[in-house]
C-alpha atoms as a PDB file:
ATOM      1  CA  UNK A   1     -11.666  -9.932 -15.118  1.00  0.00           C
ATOM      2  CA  UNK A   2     -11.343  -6.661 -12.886  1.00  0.00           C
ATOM      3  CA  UNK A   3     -14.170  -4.148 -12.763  1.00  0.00           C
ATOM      4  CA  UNK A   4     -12.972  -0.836 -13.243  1.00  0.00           C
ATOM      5  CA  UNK A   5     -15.864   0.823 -11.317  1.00  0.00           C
ATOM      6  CA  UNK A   6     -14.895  -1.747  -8.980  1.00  0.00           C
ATOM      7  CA  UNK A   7     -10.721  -0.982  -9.023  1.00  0.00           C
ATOM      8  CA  UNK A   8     -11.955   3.175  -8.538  1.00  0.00           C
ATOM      9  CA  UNK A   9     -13.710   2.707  -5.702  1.00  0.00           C
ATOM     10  CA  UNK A  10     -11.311   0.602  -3.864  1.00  0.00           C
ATOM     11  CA  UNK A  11      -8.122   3.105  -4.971  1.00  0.00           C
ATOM     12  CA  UNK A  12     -10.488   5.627  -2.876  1.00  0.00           C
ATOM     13  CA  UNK A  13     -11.381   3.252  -0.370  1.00  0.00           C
ATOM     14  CA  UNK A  14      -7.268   3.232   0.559  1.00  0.00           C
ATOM     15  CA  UNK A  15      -6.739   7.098   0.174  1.00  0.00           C
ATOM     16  CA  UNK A  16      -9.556   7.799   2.793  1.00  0.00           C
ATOM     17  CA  UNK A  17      -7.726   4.129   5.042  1.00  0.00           C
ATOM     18  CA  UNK A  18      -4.633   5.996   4.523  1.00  0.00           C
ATOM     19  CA  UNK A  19      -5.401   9.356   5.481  1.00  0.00           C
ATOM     20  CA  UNK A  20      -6.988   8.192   8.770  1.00  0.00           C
ATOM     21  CA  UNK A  21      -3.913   6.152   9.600  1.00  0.00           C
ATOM     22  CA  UNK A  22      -1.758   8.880   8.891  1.00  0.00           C
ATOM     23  CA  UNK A  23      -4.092  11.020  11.623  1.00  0.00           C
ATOM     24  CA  UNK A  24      -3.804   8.237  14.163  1.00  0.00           C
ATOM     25  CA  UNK A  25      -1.262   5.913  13.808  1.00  0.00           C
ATOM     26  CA  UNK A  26       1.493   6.911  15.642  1.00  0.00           C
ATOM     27  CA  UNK A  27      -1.144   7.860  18.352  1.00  0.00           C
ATOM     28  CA  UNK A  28      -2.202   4.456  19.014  1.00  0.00           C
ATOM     29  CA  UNK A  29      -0.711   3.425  22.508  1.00  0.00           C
ATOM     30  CA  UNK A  30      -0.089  -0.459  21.979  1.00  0.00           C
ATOM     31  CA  UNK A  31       2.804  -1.460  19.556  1.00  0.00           C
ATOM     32  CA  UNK A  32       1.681  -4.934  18.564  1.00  0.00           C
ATOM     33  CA  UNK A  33       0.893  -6.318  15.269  1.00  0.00           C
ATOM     34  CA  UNK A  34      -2.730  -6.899  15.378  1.00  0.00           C
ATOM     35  CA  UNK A  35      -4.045  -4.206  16.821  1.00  0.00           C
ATOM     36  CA  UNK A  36      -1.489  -1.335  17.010  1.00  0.00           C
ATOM     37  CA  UNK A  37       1.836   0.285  15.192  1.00  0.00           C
ATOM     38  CA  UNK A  38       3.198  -3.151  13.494  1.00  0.00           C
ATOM     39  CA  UNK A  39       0.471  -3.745  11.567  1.00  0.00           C
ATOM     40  CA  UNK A  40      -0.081  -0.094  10.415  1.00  0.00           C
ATOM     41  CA  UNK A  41       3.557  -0.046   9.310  1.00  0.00           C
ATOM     42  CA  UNK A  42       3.110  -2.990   7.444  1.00  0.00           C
ATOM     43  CA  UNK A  43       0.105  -1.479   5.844  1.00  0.00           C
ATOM     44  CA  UNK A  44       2.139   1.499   5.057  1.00  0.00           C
ATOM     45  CA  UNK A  45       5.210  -0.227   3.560  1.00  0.00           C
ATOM     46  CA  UNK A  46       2.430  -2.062   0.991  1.00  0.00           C
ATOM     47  CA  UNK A  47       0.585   1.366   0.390  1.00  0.00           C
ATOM     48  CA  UNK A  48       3.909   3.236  -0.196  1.00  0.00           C
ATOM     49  CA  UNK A  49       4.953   0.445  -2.779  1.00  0.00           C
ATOM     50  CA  UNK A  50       1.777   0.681  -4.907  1.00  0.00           C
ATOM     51  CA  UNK A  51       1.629   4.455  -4.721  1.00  0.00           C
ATOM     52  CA  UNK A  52       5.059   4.951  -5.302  1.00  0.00           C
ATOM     53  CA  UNK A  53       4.930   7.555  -2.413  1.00  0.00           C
ATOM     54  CA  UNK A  54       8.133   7.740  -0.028  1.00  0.00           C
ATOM     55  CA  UNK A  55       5.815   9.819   2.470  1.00  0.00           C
ATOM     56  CA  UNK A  56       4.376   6.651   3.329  1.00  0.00           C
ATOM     57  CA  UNK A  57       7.390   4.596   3.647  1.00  0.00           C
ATOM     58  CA  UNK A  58       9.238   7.316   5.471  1.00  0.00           C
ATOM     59  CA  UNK A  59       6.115   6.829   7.812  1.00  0.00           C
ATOM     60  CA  UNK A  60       5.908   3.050   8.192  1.00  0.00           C
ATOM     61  CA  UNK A  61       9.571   3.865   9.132  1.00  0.00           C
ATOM     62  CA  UNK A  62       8.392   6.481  12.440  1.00  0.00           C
ATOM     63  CA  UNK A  63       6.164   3.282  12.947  1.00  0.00           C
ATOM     64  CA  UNK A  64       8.886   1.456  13.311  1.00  0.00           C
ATOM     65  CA  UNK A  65      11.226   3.502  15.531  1.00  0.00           C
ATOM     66  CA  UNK A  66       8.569   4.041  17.844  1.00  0.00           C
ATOM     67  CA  UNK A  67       7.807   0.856  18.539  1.00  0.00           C
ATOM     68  CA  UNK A  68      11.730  -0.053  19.260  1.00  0.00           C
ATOM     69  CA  UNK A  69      11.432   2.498  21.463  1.00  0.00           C
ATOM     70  CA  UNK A  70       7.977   1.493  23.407  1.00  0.00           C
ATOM     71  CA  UNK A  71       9.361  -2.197  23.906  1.00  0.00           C
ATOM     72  CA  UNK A  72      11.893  -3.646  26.935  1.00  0.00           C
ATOM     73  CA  UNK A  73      12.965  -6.695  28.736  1.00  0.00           C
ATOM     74  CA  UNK A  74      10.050  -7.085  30.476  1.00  0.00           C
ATOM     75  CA  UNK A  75       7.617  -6.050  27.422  1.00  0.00           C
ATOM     76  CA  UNK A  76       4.230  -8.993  26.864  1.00  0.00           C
ATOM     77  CA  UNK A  77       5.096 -11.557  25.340  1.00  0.00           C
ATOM     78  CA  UNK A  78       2.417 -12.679  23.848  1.00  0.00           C
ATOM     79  CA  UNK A  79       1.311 -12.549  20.046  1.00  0.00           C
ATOM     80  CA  UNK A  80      -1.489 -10.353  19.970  1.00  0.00           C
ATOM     81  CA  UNK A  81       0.347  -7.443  21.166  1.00  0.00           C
ATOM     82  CA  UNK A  82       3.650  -8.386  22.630  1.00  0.00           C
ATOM     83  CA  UNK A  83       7.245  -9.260  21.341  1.00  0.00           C
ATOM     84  CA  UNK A  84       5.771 -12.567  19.713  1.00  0.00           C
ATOM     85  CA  UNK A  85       3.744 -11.048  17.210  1.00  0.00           C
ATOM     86  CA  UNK A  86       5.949  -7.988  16.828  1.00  0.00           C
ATOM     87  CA  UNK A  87       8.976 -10.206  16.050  1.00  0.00           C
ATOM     88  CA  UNK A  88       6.970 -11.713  12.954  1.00  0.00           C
ATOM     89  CA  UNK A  89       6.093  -8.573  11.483  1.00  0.00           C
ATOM     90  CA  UNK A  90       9.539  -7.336  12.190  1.00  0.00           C
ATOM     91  CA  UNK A  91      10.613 -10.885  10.009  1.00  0.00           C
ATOM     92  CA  UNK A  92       7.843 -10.364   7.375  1.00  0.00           C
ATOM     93  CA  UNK A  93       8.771  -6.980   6.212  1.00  0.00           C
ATOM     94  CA  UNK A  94      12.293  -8.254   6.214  1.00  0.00           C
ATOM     95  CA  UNK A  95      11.732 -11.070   4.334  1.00  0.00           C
ATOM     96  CA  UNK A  96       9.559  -9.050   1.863  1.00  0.00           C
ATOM     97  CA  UNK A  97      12.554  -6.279   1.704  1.00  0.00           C
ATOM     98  CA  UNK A  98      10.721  -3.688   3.354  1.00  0.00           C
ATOM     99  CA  UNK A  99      13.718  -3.397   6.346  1.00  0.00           C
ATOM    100  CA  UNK A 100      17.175  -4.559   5.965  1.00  0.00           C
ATOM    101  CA  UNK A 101      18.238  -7.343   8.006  1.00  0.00           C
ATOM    102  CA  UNK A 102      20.468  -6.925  11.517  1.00  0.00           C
ATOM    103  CA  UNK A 103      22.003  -9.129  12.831  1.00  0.00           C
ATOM    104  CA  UNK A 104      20.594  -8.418  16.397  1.00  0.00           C
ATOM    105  CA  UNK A 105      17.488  -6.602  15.845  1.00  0.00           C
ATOM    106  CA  UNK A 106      16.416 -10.362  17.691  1.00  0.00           C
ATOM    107  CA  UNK A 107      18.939 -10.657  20.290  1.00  0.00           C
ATOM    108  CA  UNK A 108      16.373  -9.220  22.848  1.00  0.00           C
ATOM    109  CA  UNK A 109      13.757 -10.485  21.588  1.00  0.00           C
ATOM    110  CA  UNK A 110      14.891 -13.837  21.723  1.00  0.00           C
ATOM    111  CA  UNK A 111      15.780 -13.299  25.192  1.00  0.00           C
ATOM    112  CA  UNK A 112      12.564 -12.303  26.400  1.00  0.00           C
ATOM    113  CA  UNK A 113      10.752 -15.047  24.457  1.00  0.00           C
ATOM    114  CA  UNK A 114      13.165 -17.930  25.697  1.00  0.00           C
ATOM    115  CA  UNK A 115      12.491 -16.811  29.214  1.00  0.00           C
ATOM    116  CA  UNK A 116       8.411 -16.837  28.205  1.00  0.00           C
ATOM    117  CA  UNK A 117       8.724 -20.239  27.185  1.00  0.00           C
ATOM    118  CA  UNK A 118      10.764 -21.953  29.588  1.00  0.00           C
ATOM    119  CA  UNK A 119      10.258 -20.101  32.866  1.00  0.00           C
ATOM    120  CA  UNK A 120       7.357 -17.797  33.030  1.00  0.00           C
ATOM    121  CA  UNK A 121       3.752 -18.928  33.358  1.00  0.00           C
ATOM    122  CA  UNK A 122       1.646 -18.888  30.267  1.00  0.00           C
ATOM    123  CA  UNK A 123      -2.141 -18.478  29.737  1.00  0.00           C
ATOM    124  CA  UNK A 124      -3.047 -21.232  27.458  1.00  0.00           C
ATOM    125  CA  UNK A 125      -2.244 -22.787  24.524  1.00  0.00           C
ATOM    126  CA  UNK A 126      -4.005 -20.243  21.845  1.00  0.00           C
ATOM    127  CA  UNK A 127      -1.932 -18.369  19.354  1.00  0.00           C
ATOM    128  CA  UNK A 128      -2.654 -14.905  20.512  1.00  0.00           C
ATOM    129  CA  UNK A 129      -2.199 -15.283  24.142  1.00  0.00           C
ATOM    130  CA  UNK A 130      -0.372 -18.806  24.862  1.00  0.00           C
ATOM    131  CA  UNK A 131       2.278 -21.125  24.175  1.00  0.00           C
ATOM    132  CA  UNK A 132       1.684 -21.524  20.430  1.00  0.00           C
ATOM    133  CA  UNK A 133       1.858 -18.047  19.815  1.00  0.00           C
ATOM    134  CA  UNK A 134       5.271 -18.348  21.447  1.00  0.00           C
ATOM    135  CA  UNK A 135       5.777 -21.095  19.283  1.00  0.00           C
ATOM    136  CA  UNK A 136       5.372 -18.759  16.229  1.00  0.00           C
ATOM    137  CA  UNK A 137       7.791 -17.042  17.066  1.00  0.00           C
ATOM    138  CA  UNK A 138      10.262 -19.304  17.468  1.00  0.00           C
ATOM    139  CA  UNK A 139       9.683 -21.137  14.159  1.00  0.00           C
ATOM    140  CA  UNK A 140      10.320 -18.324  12.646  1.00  0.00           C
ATOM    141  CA  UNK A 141      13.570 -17.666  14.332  1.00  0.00           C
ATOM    142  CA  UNK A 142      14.446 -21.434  13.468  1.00  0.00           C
ATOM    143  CA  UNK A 143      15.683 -20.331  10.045  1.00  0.00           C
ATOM    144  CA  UNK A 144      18.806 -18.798  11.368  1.00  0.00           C
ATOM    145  CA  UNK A 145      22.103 -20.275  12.231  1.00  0.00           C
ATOM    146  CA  UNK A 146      23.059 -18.665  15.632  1.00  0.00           C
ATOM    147  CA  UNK A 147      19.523 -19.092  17.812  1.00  0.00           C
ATOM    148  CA  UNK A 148      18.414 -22.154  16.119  1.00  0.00           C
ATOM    149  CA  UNK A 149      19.278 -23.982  19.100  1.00  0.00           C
ATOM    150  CA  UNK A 150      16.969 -21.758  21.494  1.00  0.00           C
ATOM    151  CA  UNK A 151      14.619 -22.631  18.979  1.00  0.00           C
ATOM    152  CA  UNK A 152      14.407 -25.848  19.090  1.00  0.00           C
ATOM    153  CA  UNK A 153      14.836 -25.852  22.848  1.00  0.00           C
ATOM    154  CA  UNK A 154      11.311 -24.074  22.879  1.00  0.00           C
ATOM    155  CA  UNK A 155       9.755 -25.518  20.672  1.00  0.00           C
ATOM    156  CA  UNK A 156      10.119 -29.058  22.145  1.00  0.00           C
ATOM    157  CA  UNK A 157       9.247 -27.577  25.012  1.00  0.00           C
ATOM    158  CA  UNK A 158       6.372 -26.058  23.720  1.00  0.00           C
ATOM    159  CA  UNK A 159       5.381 -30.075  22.089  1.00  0.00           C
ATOM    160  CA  UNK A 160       6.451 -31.646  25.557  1.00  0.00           C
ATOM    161  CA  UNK A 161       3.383 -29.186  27.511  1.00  0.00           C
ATOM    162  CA  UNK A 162       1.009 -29.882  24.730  1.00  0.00           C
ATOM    163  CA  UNK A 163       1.480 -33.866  25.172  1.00  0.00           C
ATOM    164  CA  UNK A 164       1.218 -33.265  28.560  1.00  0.00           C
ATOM    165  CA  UNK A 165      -1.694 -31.220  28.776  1.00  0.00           C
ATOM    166  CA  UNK A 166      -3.620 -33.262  25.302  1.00  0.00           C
ATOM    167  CA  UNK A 167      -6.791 -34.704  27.003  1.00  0.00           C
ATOM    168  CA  UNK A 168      -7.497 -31.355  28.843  1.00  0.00           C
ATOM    169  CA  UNK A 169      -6.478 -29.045  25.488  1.00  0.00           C
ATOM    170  CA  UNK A 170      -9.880 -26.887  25.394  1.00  0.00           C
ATOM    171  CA  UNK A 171     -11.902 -26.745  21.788  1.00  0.00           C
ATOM    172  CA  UNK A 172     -11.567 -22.907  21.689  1.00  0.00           C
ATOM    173  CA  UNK A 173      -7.814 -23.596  21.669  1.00  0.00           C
ATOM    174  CA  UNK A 174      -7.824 -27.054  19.076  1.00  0.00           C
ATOM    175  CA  UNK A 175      -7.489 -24.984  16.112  1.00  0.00           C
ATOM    176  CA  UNK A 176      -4.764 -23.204  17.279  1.00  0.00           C
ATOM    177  CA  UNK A 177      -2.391 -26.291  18.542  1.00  0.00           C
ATOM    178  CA  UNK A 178      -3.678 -28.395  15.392  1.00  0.00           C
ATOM    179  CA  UNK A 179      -2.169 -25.407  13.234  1.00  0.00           C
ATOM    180  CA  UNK A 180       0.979 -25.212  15.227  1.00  0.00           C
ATOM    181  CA  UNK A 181       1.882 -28.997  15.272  1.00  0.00           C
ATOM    182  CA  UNK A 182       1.086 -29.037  11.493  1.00  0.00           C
ATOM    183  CA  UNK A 183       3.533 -25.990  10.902  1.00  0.00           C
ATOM    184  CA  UNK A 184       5.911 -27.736  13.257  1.00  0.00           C
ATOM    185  CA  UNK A 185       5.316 -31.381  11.212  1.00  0.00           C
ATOM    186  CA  UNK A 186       6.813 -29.598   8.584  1.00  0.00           C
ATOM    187  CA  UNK A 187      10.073 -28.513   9.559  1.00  0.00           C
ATOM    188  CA  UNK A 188      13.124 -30.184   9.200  1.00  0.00           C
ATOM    189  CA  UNK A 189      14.353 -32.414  12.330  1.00  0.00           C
ATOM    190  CA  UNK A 190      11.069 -32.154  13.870  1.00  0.00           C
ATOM    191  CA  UNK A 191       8.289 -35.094  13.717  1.00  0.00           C
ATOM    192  CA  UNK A 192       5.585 -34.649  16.113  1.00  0.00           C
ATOM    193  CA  UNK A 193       5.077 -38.020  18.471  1.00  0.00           C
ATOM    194  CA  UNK A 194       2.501 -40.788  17.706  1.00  0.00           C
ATOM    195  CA  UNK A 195      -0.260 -39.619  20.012  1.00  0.00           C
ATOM    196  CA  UNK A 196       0.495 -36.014  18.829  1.00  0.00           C
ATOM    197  CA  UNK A 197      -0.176 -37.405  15.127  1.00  0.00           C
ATOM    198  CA  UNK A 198      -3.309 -39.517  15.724  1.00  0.00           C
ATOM    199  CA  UNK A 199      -4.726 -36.151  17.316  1.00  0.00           C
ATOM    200  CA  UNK A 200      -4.373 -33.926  14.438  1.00  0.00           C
ATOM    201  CA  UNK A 201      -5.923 -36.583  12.172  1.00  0.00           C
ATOM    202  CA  UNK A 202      -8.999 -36.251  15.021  1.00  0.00           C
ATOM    203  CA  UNK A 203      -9.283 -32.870  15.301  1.00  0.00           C
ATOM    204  CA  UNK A 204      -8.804 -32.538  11.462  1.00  0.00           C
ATOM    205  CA  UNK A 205     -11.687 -34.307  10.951  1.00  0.00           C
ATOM    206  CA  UNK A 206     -13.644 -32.432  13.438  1.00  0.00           C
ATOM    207  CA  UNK A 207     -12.898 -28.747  12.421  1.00  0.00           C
ATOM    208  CA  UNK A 208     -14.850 -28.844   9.032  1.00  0.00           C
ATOM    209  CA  UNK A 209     -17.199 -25.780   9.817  1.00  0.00           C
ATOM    210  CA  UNK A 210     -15.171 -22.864   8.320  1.00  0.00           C
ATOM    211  CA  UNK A 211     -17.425 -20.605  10.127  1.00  0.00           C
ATOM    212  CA  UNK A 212     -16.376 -22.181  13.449  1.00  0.00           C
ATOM    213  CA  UNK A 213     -12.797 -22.771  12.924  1.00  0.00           C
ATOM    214  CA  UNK A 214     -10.459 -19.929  13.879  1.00  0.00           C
ATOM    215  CA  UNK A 215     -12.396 -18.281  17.014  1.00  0.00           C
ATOM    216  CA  UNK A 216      -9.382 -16.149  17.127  1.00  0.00           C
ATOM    217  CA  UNK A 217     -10.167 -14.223  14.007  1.00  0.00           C
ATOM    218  CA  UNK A 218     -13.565 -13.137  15.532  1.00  0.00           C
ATOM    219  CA  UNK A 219     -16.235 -11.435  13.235  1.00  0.00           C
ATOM    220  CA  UNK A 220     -14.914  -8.719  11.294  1.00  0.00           C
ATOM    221  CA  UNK A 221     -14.474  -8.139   7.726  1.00  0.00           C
ATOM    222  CA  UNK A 222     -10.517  -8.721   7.751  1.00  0.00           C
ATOM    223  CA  UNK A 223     -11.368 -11.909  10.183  1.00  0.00           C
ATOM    224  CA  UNK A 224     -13.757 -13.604   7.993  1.00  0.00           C
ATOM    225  CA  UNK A 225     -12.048 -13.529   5.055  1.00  0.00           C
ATOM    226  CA  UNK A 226      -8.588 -14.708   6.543  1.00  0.00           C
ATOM    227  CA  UNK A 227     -10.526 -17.819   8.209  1.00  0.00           C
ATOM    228  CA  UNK A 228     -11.730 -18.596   5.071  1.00  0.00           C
ATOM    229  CA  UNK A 229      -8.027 -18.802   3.902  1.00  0.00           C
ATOM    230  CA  UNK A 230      -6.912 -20.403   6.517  1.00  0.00           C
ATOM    231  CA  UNK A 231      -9.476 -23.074   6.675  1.00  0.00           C
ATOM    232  CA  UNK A 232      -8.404 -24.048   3.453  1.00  0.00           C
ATOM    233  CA  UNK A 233      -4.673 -23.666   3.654  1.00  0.00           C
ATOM    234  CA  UNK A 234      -5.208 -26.380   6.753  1.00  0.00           C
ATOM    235  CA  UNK A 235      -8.183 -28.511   5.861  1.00  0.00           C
ATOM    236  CA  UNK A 236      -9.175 -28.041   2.235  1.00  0.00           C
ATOM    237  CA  UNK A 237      -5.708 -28.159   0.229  1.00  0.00           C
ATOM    238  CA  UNK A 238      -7.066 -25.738  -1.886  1.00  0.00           C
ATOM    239  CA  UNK A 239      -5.591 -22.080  -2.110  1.00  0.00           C
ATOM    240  CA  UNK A 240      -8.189 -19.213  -1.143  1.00  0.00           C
ATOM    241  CA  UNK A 241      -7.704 -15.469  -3.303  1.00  0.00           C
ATOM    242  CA  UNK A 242      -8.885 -12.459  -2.110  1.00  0.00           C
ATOM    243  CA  UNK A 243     -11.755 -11.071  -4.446  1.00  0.00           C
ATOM    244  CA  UNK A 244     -12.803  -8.070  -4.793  1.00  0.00           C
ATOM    245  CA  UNK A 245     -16.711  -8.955  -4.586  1.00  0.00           C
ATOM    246  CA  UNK A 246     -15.802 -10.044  -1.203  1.00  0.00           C
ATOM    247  CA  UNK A 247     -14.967  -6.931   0.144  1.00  0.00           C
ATOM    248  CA  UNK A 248     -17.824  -4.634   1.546  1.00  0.00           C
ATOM    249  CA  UNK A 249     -17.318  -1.014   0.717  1.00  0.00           C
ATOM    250  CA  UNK A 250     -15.765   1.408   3.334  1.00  0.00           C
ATOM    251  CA  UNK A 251     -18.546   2.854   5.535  1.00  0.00           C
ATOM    252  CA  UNK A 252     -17.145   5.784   6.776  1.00  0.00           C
ATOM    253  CA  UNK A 253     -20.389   6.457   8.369  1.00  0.00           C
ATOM    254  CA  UNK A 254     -19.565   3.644  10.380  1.00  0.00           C
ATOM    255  CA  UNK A 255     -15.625   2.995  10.257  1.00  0.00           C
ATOM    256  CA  UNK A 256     -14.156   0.085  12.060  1.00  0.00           C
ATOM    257  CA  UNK A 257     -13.662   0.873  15.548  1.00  0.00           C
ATOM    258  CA  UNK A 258      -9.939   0.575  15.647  1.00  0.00           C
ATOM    259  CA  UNK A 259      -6.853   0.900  13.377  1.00  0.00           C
ATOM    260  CA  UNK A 260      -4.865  -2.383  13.182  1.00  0.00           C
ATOM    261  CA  UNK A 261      -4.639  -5.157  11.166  1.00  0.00           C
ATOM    262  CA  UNK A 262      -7.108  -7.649  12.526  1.00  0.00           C
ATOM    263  CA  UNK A 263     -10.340  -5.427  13.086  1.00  0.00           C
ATOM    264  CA  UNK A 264      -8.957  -2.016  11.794  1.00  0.00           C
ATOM    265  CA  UNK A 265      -8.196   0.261   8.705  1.00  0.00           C
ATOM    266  CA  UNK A 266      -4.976  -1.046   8.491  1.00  0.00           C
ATOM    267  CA  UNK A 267      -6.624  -5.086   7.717  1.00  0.00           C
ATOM    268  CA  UNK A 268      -9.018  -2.880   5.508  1.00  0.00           C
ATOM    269  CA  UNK A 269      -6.463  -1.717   3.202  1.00  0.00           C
ATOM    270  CA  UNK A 270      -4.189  -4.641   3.053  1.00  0.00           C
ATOM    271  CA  UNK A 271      -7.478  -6.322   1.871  1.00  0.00           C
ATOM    272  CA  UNK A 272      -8.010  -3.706  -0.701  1.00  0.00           C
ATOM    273  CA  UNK A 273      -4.544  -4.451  -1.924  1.00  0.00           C
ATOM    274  CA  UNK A 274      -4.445  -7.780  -2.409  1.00  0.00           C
ATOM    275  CA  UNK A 275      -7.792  -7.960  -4.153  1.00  0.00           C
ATOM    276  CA  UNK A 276      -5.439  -5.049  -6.743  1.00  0.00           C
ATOM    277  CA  UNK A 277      -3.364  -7.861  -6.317  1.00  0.00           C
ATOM    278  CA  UNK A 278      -0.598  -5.437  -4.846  1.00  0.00           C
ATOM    279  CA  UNK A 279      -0.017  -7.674  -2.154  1.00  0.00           C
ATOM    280  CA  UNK A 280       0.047 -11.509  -1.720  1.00  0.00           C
ATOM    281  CA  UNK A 281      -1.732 -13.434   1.310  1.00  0.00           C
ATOM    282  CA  UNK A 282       1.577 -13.668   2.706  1.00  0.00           C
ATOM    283  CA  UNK A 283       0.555 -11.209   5.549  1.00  0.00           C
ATOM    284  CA  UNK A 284      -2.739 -13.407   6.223  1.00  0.00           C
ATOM    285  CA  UNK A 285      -0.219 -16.034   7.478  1.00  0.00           C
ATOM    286  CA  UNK A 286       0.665 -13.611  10.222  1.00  0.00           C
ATOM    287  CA  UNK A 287      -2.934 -13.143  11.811  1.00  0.00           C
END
């Protein structure tokens, strides 16, 4: 049962995370979903629809035009602050009718990410800066008709390096490609080899530690929460909520040192909003 000391003091938790945001958001210089202007927007779009306040939609919107406008050709790739990860926020909030859907708001993207996959070099295989973060991406774009075959011209690709690469496939990185393959395991038309299979049982079986899992995530607030909800989403079977005892209140003696969604006020509130349970863990799947 909610707390209504406890429901006050979150509701002013978010007016102080949104008044900040509102100072600095469009200020922020990178455009990517976890730490600049995607995930603020998609705070914004979530705070505008429990407040019932177009001032904040009309903002996530700026948020949004800016960052069409900071991105090119030859923009990073990668997920933590390239096209990757701004390409699944740009399919979240359209999925969660926050934007309309246009028909080529990917066409460039998907032209800069096929080129990432199949001809540039890549870091590693970790979500946020290698090939699996690509591989996001692409499963995502999977569910439409017209680049569908990209897709699945990457993401075998993607499988082909991995199988390739298995017995060298660093520990900080397991998690990551485990996730991936499991995601990819899923999908229609694609079952991961034998030796890809009889490694995810392994690794499954090694990545019990919840606080070790996900080195990603690191060792904020927002992080520690979400690799709790991961960990069981991918090991557990057993669906994690966001309560509100599990959220520290907002020191804003000591705020978080930036504004995005993994380590920032913008993670802060969409925490705070899903514990008023104005906002599934549907974004959680994007970090």
């Amino acid at each position: 049962m909610k707390n209504k000391r406890d429901e006050t003091k979150i509701e002013q938790d978010l007016r102080q995370i949104a008044d900040m945001l509102l100072l600095n958001g469009t200020l922020a210089s990178c455009p990517g979903l976890l730490h600049g202007k995607m995930g603020i927007a998609i705070f914004f779009f979530h705070y505008a629809q429990h407040t019932d306040n177009e001032l904040y939609e009309n903002y996530a919107v700026d948020l949004i035009g800016l960052i069409q406008e900071q991105i090119h050709n030859n923009s990073p790739a990668d997920f933590e602050t390239g096209l990757a990860g701004i390409g699944a926020g740009m399919d979240f909030l359209i999925k969660n009718h926050f934007l309309g859907a246009e028909n080529d708001i990917f066409e460039d993207f998907d032209n800069r990410m096929y080129r990432a996959v199949m001809y540039d070099p890549w870091l590693d295989f970790s979500m946020y800066d290698g090939l699996t973060g690509y591989g996001q991406y692409w499963m995502m774009r999977l569910r439409q008709q017209e680049p569908s075959g990209r897709a699945c011209e990457c993401l075998s690709h993607i499988t082909e390096q991995i199988v390739e690469k298995l017995p060298s496939i660093s520990t900080k990185e397991q998690t990551d490609v485990y996730c991936f393959l499991q995601k990819l395991h899923h999908i229609s038309g694609f079952n991961i080899c034998t030796a890809l299979s009889k490694q995810c049982k392994k690794w499954n079986m090694q990545l019990t530690d919840v606080n070790l899992s996900f080195p990603r995530l690191g060792n904020s607030t927002v992080g520690n929460i979400i690799r709790k909800f991961h960990h069981s989403q991918y090991f557990n079977s057993t669906p994690q909520s966001v309560q509100m005892k599990q959220i520290p209140d907002l020191d804003m003696d000591k705020p978080p040192d930036r504004i995005g969604l993994l380590t920032g006020y913008a993670g802060e509130g969409m925490l705070r909003l899903t514990a008023l349970n104005q906002s599934n863990t549907k974004w959680m799947q994007l970090l």
